[in-house]
Protein backbone atom coordinates (compact mmCIF):
# COMPACT_ATOMS: atom_id res chain seq x y z
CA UNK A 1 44.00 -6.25 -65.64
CA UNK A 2 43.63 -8.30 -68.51
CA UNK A 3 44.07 -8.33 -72.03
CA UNK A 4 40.34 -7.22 -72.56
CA UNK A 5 40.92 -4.68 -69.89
CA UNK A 6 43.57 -3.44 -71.94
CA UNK A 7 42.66 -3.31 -74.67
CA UNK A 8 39.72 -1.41 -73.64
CA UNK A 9 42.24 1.25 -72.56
CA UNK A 10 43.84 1.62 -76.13
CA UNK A 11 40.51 1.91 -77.66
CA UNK A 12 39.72 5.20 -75.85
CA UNK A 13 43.62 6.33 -76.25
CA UNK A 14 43.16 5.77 -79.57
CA UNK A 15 40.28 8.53 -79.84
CA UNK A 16 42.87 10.87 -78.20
CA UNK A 17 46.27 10.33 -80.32
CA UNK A 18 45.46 8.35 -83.22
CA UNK A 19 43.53 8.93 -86.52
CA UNK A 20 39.61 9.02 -85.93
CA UNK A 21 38.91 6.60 -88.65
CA UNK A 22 41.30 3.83 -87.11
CA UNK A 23 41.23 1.28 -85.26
CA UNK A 24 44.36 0.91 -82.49
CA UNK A 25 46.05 -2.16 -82.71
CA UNK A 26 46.47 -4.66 -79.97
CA UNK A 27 49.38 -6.91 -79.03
CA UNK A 28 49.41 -10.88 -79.84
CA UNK A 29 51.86 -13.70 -80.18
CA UNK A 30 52.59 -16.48 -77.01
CA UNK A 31 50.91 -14.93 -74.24
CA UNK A 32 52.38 -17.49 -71.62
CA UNK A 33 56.29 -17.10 -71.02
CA UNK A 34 57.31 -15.99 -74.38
CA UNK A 35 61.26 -16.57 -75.18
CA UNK A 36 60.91 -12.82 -76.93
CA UNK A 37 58.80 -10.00 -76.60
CA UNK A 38 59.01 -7.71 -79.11
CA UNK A 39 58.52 -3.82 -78.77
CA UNK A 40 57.77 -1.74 -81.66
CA UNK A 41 56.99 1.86 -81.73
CA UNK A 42 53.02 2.63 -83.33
CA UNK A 43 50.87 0.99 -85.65
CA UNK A 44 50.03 3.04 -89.65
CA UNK A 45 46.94 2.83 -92.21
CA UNK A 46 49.49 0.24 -93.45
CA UNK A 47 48.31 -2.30 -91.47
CA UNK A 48 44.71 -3.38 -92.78
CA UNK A 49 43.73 -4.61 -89.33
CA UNK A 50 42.92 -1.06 -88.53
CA UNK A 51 40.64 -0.77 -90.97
CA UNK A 52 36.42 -0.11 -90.06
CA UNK A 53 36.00 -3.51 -92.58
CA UNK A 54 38.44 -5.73 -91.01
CA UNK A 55 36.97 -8.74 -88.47
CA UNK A 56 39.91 -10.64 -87.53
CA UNK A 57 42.46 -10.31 -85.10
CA UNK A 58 43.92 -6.00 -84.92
CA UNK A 59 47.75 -7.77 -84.29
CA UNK A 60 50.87 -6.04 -85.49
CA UNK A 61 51.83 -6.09 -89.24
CA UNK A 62 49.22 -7.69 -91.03
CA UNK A 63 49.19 -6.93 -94.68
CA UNK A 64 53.14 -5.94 -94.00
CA UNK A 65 56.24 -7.44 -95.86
CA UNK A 66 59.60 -6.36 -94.40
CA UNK A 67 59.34 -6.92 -90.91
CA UNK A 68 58.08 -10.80 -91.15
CA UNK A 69 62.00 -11.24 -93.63
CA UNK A 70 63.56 -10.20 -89.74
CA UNK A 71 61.10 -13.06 -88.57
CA UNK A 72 62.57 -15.06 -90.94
CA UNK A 73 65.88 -14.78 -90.57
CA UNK A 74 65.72 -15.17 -87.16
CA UNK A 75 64.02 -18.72 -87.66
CA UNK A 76 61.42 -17.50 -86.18
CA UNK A 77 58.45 -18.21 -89.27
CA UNK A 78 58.22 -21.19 -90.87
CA UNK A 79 59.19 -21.11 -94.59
CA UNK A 80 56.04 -21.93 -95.95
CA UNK A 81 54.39 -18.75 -94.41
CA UNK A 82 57.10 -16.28 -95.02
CA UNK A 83 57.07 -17.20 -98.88
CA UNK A 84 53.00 -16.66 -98.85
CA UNK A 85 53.70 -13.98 -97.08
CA UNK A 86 56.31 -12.60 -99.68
CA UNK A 87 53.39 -13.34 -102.53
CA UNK A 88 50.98 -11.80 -101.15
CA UNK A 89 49.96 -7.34 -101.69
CA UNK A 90 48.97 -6.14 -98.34
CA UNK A 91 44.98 -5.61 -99.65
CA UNK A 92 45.70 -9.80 -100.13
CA UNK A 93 45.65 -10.64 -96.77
CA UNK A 94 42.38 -11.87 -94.71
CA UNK A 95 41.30 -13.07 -91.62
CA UNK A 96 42.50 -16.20 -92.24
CA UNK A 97 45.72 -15.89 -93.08
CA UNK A 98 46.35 -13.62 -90.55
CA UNK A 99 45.14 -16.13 -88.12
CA UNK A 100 47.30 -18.50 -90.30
CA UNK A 101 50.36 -15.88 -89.67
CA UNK A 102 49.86 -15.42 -85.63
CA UNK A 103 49.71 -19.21 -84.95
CA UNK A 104 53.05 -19.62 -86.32
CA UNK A 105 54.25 -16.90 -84.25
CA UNK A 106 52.71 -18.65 -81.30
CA UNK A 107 54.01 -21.70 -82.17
CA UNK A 108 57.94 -20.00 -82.17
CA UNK A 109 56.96 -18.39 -78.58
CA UNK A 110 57.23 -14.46 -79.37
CA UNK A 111 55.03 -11.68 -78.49
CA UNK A 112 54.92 -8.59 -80.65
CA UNK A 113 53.55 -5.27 -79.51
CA UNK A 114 53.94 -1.72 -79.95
CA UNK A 115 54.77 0.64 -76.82
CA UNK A 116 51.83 2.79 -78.57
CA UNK A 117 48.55 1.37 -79.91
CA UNK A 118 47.41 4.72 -81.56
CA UNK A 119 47.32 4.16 -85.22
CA UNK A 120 48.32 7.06 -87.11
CA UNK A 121 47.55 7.49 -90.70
CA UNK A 122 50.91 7.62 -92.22
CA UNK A 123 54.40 7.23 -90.41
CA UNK A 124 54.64 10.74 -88.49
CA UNK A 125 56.58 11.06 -86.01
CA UNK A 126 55.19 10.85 -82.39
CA UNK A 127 56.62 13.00 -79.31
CA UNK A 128 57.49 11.21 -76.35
CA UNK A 129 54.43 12.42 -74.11
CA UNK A 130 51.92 10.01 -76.65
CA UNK A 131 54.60 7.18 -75.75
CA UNK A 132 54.71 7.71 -72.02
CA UNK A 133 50.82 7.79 -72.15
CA UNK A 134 51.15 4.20 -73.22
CA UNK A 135 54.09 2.85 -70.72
CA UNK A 136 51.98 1.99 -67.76
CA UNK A 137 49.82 -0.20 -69.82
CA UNK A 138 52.87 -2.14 -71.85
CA UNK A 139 54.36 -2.58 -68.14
CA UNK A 140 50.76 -4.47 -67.73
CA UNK A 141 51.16 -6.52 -70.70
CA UNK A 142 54.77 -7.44 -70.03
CA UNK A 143 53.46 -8.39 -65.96
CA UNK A 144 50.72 -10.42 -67.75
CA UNK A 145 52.81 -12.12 -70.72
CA UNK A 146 55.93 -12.41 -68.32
CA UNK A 147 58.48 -12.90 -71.18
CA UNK A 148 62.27 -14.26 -70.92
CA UNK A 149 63.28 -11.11 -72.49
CA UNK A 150 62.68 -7.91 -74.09
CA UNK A 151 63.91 -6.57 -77.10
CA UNK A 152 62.81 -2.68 -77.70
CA UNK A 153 63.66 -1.22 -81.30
CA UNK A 154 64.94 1.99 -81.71
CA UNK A 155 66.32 4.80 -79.53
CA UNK A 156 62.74 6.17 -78.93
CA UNK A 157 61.20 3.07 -77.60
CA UNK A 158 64.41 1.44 -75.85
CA UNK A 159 64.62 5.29 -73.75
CA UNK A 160 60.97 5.83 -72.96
CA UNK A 161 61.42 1.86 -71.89
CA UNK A 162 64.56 2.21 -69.91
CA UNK A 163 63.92 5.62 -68.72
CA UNK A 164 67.22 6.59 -69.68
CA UNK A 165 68.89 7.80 -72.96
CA UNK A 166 69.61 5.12 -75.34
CA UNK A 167 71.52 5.12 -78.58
CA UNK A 168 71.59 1.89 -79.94
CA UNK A 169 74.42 2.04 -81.94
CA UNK A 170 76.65 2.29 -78.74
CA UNK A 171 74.97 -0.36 -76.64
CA UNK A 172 74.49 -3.63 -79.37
CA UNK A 173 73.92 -6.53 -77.43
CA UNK A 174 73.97 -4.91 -74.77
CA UNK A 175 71.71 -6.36 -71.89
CA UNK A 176 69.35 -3.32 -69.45
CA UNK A 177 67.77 -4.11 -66.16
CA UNK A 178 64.48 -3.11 -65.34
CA UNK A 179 62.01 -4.83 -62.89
CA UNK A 180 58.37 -4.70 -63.38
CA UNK A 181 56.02 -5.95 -60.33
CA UNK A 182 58.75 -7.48 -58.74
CA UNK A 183 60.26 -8.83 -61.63
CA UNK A 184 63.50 -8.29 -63.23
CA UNK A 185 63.45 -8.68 -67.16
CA UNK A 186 66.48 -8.88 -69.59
CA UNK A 187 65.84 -5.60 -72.14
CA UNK A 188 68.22 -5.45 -75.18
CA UNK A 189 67.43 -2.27 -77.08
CA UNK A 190 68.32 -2.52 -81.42
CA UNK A 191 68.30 -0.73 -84.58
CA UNK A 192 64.81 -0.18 -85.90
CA UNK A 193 64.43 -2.59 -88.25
CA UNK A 194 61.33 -1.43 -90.73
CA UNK A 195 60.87 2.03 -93.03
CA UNK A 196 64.22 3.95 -92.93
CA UNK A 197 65.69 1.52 -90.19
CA UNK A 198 65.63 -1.05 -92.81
CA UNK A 199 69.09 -0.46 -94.18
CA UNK A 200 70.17 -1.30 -90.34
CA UNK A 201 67.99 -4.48 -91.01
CA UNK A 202 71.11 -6.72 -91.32
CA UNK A 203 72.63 -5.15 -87.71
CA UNK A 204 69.51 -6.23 -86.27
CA UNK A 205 69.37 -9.53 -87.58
CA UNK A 206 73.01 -10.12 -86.89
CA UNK A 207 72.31 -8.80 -83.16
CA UNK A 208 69.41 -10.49 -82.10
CA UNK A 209 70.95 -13.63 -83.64
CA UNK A 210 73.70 -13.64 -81.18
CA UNK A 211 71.34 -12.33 -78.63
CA UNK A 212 68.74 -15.22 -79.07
CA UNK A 213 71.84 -18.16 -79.43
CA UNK A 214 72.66 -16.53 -75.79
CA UNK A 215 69.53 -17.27 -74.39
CA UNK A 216 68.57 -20.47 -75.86
């Protein structure tokens, strides 16, 4: 399967768990050996990539402010974009700069995704079954992206990921197994960093920190 394939896939899932009047929204980033791949819980009306009038690229957090400062801080964006970025109101972003955005995050070798593409109109919360709908088909992206390692956000994601119960708070910087198609990935589950996670924004920053000096 490839990234067409899938996304295929999410289009029809989207019909089935997200708002009618959306569009899901896909994965991008490095799509050859990543050093990160990111894995964030669903897509909202927030980003204006999932919008009927949009023709660019349907990524992850375009027209969005906080979660490119954890970007940032990671030195993971270059300067120059994260202070457009700061300037600009979502409705301010277009194709272009959002190409502008996702070739810097190519060029830092990180892959953002969501474990599911269903937008939803606002931020309501989703029940596990939507999520587990979507799990086969991240497995697919990971097998085709094949990343260093994974880093799931939030106790939600990191259990439906793990298949196990995860609090983050107990297990920071802490390193999961899992293998998928015969290979064994690094997962390191952390705080949530966007909407009310963001006043754990500065644990996350300070984990992944550590976590990405590890690895480098």
């Amino acid at each position: 399967m490839n990234f067409k394939e899938l996304n295929k896939e999410y289009d029809k899932l989207q019909l089935e768990y997200g708002s009618k009047e959306l569009h899901p929204i896909y994965s991008g980033g490095c799509r050859k050996k990543p050093l990160v791949l990111f894995v964030f819980m669903n897509p909202t009306a927030k980003n204006i990539a999932s919008f009927n009038e949009w023709k660019g690229r349907r990524l992850p957090w375009i027209g969005s402010k906080n979660i490119w400062k954890l970007f940032y801080e990671l030195d993971l964006l270059d300067k120059d974009i994260y202070d457009e970025i700061m300037i600009r109101k979502g409705k301010d972003w277009d194709e272009k700069f959002a190409d502008l955005v996702y070739e810097n995050v190519e060029k830092h070798k990180y892959f953002i995704t969501n474990l599911g593409k269903c937008t939803q109109i606002d931020a309501r919360p989703l029940p596990d079954l939507v999520f587990k709908k979507y799990l086969d088909l991240l497995y697919k992206e990971i097998d085709l992206v094949r990343p260093k390692i994974i880093v799931t956000f939030g106790n939600q994601v990191s259990s439906i990921v793990l298949d196990e119960n995860i609090q983050v708070s107990k297990c920071r910087q802490v390193t999961f197994k899992r293998v998928i198609n015969n290979i064994e990935y690094n997962i390191y589950p952390t705080y949530y960093p966007v909407g009310n996670g963001m006043r754990n924004i500065d644990k996350t920053i300070e984990d992944l920190s550590k976590i990405l000096k590890k690895i480098n």
